[in-house]
N, C-alpha and C. Protein backbone atom coordinates (compact mmCIF):
# COMPACT_ATOMS: atom_id res chain seq x y z
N UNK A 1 54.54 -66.99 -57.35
CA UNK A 1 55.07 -67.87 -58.38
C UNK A 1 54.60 -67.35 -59.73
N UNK A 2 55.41 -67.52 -60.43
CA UNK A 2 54.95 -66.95 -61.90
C UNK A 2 56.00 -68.25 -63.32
N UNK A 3 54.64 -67.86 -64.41
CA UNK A 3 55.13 -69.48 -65.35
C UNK A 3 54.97 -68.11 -66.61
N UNK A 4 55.51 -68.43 -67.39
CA UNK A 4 55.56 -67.52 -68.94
C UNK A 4 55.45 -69.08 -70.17
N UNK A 5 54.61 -68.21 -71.50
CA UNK A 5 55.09 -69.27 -72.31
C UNK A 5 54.68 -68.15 -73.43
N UNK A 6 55.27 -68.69 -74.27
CA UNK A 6 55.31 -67.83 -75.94
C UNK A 6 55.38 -68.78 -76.72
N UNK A 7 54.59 -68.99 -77.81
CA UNK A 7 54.09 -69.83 -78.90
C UNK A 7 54.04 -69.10 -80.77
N UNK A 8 54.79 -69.87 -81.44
CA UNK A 8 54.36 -69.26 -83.02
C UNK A 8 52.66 -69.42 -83.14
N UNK A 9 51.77 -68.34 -83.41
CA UNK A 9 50.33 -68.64 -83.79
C UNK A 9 50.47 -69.44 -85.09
N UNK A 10 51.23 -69.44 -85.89
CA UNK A 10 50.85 -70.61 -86.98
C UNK A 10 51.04 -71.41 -86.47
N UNK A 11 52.16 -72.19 -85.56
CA UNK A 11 52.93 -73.80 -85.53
C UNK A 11 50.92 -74.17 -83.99
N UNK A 12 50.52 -73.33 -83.41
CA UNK A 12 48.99 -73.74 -82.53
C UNK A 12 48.08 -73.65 -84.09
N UNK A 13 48.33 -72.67 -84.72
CA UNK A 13 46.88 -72.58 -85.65
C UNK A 13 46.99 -73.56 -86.83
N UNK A 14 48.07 -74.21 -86.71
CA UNK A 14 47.93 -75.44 -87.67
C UNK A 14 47.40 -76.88 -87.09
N UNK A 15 47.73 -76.88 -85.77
CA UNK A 15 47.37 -78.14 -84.59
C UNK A 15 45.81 -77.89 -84.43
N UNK A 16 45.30 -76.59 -84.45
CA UNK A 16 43.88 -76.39 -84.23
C UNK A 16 43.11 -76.83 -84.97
N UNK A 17 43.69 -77.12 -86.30
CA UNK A 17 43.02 -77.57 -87.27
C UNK A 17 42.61 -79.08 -87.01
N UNK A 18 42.59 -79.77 -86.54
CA UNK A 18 42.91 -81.53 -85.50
C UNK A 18 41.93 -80.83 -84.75
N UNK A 19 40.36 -81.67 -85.22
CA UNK A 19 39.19 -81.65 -84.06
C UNK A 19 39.95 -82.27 -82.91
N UNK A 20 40.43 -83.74 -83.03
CA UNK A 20 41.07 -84.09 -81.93
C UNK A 20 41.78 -83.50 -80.81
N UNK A 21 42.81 -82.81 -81.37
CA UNK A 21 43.67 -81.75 -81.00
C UNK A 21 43.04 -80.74 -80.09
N UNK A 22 41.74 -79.97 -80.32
CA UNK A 22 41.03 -79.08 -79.90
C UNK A 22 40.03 -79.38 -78.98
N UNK A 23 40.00 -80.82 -79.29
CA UNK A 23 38.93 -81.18 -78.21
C UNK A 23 39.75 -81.69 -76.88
N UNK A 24 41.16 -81.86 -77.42
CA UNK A 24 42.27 -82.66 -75.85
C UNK A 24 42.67 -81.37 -74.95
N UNK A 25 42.78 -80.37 -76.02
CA UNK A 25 43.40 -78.73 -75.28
C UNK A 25 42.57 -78.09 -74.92
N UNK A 26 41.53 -77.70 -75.61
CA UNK A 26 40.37 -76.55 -74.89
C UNK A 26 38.95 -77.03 -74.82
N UNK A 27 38.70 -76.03 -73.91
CA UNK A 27 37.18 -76.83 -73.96
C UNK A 27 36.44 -76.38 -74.76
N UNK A 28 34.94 -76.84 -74.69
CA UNK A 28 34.24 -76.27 -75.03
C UNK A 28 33.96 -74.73 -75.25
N UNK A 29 34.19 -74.16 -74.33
CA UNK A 29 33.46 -72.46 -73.99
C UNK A 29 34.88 -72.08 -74.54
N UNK A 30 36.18 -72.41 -74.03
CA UNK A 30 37.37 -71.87 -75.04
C UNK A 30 37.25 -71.54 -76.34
N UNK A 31 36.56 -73.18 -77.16
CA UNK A 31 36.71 -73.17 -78.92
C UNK A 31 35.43 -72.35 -79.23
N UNK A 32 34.75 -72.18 -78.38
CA UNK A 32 33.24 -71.03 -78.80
C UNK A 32 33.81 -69.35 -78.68
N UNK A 33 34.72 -69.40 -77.57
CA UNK A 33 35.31 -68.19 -77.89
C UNK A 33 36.49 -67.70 -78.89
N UNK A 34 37.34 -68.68 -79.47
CA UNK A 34 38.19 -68.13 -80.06
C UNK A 34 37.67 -68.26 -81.41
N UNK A 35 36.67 -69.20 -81.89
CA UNK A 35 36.27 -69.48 -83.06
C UNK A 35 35.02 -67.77 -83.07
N UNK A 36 34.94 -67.62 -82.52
CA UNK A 36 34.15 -66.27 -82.39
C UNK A 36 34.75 -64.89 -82.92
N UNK A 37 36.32 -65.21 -82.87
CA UNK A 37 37.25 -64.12 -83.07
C UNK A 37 37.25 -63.58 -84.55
N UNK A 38 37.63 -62.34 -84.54
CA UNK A 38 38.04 -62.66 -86.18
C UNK A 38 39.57 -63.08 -86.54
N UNK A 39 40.26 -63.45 -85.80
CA UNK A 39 41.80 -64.31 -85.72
C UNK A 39 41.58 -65.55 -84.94
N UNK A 40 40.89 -66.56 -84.86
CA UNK A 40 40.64 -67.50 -83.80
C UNK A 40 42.46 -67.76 -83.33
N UNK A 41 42.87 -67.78 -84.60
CA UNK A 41 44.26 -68.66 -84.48
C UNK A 41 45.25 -67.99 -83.13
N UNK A 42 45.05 -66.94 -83.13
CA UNK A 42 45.28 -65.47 -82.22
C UNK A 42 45.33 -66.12 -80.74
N UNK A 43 43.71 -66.21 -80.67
CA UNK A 43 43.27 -66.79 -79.37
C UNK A 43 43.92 -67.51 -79.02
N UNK A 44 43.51 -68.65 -79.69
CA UNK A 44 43.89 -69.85 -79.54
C UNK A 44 45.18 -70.25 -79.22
N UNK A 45 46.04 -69.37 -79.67
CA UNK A 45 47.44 -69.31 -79.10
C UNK A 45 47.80 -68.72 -77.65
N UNK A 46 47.31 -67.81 -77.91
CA UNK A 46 47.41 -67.10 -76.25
C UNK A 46 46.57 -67.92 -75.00
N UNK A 47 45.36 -68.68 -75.74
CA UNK A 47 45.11 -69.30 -74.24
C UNK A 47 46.06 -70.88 -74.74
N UNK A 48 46.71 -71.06 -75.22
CA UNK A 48 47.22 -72.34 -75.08
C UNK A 48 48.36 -72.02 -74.32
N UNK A 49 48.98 -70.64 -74.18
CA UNK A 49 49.64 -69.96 -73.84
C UNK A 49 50.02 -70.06 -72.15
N UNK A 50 48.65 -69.25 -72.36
CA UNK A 50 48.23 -69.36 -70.35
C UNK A 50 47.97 -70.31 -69.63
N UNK A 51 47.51 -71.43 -70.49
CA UNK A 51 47.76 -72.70 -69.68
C UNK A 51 49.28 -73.22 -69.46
N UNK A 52 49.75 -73.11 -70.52
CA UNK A 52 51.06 -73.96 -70.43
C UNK A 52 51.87 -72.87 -69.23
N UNK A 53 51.78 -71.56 -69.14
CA UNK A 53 52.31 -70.86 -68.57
C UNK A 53 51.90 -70.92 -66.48
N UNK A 54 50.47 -71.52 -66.96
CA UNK A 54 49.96 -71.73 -65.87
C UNK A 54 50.57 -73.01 -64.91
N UNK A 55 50.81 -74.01 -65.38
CA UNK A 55 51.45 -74.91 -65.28
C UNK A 55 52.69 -74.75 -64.61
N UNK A 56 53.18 -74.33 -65.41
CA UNK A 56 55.22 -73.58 -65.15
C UNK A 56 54.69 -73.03 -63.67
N UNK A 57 54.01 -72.18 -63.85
CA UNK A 57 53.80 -71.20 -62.30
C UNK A 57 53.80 -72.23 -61.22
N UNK A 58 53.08 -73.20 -61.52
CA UNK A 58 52.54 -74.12 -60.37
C UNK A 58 53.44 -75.30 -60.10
N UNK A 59 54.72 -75.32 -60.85
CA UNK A 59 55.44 -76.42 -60.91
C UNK A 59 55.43 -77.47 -61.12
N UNK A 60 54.31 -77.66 -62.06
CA UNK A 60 54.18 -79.06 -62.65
C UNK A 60 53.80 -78.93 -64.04
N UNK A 61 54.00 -79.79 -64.62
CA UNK A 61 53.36 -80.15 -66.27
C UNK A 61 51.98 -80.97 -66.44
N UNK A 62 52.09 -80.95 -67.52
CA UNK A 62 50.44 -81.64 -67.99
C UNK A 62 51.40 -82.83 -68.61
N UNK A 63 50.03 -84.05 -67.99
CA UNK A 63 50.52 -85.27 -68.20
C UNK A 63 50.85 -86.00 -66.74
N UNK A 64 50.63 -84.92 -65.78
CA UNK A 64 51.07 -85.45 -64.37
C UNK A 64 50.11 -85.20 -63.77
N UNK A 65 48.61 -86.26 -64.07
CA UNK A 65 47.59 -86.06 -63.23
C UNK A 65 46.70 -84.44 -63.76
N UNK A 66 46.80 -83.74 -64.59
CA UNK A 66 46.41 -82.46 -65.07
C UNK A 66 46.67 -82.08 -66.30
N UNK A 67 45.73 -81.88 -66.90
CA UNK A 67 44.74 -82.21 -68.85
C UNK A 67 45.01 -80.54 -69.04
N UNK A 68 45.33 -80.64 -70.27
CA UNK A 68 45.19 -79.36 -70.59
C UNK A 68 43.48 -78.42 -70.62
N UNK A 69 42.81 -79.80 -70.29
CA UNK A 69 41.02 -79.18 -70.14
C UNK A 69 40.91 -78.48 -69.08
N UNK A 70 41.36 -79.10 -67.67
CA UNK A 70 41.33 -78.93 -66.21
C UNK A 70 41.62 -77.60 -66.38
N UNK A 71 42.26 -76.79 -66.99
CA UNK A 71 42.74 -75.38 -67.03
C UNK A 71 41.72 -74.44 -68.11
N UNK A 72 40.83 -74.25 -67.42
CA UNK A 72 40.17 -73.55 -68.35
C UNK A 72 40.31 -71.85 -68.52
N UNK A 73 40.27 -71.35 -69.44
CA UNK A 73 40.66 -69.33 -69.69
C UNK A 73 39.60 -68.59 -70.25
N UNK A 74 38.40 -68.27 -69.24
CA UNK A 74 37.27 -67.61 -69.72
C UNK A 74 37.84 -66.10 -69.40
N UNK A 75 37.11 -65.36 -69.90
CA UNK A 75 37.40 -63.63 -69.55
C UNK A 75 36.60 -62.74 -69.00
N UNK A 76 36.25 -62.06 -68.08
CA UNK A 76 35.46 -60.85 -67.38
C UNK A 76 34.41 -59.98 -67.78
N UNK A 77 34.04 -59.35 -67.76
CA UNK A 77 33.50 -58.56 -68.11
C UNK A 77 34.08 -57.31 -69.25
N UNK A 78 35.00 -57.36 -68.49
CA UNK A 78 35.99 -56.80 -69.03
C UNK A 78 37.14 -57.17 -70.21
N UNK A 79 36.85 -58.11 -70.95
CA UNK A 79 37.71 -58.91 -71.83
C UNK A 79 39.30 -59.32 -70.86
N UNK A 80 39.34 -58.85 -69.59
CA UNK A 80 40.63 -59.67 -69.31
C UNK A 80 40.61 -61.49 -68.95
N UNK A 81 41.53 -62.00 -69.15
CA UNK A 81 41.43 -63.57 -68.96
C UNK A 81 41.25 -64.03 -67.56
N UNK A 82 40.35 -64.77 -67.51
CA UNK A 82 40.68 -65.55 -66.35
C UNK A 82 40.85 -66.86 -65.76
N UNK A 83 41.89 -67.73 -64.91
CA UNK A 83 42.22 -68.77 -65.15
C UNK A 83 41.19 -69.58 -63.90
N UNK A 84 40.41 -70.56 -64.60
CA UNK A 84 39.47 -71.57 -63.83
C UNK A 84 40.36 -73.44 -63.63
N UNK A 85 40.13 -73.63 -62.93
CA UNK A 85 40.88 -74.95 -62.38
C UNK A 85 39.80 -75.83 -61.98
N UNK A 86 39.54 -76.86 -62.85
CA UNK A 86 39.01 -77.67 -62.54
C UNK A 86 39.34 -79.80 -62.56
N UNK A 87 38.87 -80.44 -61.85
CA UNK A 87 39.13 -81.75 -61.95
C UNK A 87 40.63 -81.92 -61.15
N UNK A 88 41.78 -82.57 -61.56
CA UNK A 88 42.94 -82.46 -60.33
C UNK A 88 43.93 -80.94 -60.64
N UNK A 89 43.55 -80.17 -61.15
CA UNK A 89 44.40 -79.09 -61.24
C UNK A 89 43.59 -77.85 -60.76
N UNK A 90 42.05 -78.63 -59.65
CA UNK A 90 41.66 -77.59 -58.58
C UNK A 90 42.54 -77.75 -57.49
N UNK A 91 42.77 -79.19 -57.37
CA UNK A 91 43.37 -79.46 -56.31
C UNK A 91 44.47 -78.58 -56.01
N UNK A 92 45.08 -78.18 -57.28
CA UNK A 92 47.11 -78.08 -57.72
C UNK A 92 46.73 -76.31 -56.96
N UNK A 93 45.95 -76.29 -57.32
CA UNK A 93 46.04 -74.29 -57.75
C UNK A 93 45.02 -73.98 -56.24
N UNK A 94 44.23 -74.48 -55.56
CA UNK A 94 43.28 -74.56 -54.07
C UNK A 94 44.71 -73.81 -53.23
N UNK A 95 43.79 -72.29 -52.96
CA UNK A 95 44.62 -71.99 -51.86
C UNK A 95 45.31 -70.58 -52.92
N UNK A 96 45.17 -70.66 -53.70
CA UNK A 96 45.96 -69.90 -54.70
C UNK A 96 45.08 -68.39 -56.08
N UNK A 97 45.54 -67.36 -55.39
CA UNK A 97 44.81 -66.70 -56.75
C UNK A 97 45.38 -66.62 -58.09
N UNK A 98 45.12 -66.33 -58.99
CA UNK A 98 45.65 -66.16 -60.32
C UNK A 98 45.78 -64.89 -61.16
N UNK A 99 46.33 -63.94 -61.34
CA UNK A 99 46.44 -63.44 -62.21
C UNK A 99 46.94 -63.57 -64.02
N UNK A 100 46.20 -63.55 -65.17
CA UNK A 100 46.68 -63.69 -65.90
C UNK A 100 46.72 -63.08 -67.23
N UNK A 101 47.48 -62.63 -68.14
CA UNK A 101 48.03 -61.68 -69.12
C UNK A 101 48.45 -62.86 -70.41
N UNK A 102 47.79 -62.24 -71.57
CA UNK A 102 47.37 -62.40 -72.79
C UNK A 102 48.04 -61.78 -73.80
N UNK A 103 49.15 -61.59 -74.50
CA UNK A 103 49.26 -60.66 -75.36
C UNK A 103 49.54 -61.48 -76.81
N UNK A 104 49.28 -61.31 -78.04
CA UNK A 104 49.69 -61.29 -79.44
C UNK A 104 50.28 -60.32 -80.09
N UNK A 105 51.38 -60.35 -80.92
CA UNK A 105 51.86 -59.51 -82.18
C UNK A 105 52.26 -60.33 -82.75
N UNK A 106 52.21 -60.02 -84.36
CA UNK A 106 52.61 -60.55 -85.51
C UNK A 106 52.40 -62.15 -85.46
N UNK A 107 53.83 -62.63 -85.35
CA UNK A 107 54.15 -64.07 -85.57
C UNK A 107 53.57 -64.74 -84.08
N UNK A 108 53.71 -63.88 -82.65
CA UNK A 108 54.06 -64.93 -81.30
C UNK A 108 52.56 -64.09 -80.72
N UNK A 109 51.97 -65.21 -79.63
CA UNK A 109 51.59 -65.07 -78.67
C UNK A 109 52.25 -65.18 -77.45
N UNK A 110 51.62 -64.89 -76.49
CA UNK A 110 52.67 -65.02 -75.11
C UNK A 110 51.98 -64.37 -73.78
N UNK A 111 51.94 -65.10 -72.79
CA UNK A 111 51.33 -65.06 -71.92
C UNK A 111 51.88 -65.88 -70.53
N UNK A 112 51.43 -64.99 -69.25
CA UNK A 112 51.85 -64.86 -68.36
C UNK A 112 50.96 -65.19 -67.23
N UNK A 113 51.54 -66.15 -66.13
CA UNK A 113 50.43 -65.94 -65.12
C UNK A 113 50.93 -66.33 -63.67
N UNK A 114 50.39 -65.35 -62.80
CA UNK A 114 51.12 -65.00 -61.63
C UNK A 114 50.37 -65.79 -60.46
N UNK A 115 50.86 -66.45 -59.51
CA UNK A 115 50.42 -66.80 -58.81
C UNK A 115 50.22 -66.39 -57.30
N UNK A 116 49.44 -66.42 -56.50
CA UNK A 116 49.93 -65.75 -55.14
C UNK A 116 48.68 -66.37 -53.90
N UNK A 117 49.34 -66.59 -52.89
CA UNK A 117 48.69 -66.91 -52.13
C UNK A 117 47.29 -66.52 -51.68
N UNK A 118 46.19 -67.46 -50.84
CA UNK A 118 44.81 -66.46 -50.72
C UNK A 118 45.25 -65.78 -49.56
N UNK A 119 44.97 -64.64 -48.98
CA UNK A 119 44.79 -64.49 -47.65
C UNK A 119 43.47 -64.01 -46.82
C-alpha cells in the first residue's frame, strides 16, 4: 500500500506559527528537530507530509480514532525518515513495515510512504 501527499511550505510554515497548531501536529522530538533546521519550515512540511501520506497508505484519515501525534517521523542514523506509530495508529499500522521518503524544492514538499507486510 502506498499514500503520497505534497504541501506549499509557506501555506504549513504559516500554521506552524500557532503553538497550538504545533503542539496538535507534531510532537515534541518532531518540533526539536525541525526547529533545529536552518529551514524549519522545510521540515516541517515534509513531515506533515509523511504523516498525511501515511494515513492515505493505511486507508484511513486523522480524526478517525488517530492524531496527527500518534504518527511520529524521527530519522536514522542516517538522516533517512522513519515512521513510529504510536497510541491507536499502533494498532492501524501492527503487522506492517514502513518505508518512507521526504523530499523539498522551492515552493512544495512531498512525501511518500510505502507500506508492506511483516514477514
Amino acid at each position: 500500500m502506498i499514500g503520497v501527499d505534497i504541501a506549499r511550505i509557506a501555506r504549513v510554515g504559516k500554521a506552524v506559527e500557532s503553538k497550538p497548531f504545533r503542539d496538535r501536529v507534531f510532537t515534541a522530538e518532531e518540533q526539536r528537530y525541525c526547529d533545529g533546521k536552518p529551514n524549519p519550515f522545510e521540515s516541517y512540511a515534509g513531515i506533515f507530509c509523511a504523516k498525511e501520506a501515511a494515513v492515505k497508505a493505511i486507508k484511513c484519515g486523522f480524526g478517525k480514532g488517530i492524531m496527527p501525534t500518534d504518527i511520529e517521523i524521527s530519522h536514522d542514523g542516517n538522516g533517512a525518515p522513519v515512521l513510529n506509530a504510536h497510541g491507536d495508529a499502533e494498532k492501524k499500522f501492527f503487522g506492517y513495515c514502513a518505508d518512507v521518503s521526504i523530499s523539498h524544492e522551492g515552493e512544495y514538499a512531498i512525501a511518500a510512504v510505502m507500506l508492506y507486510k511483516r514477514t
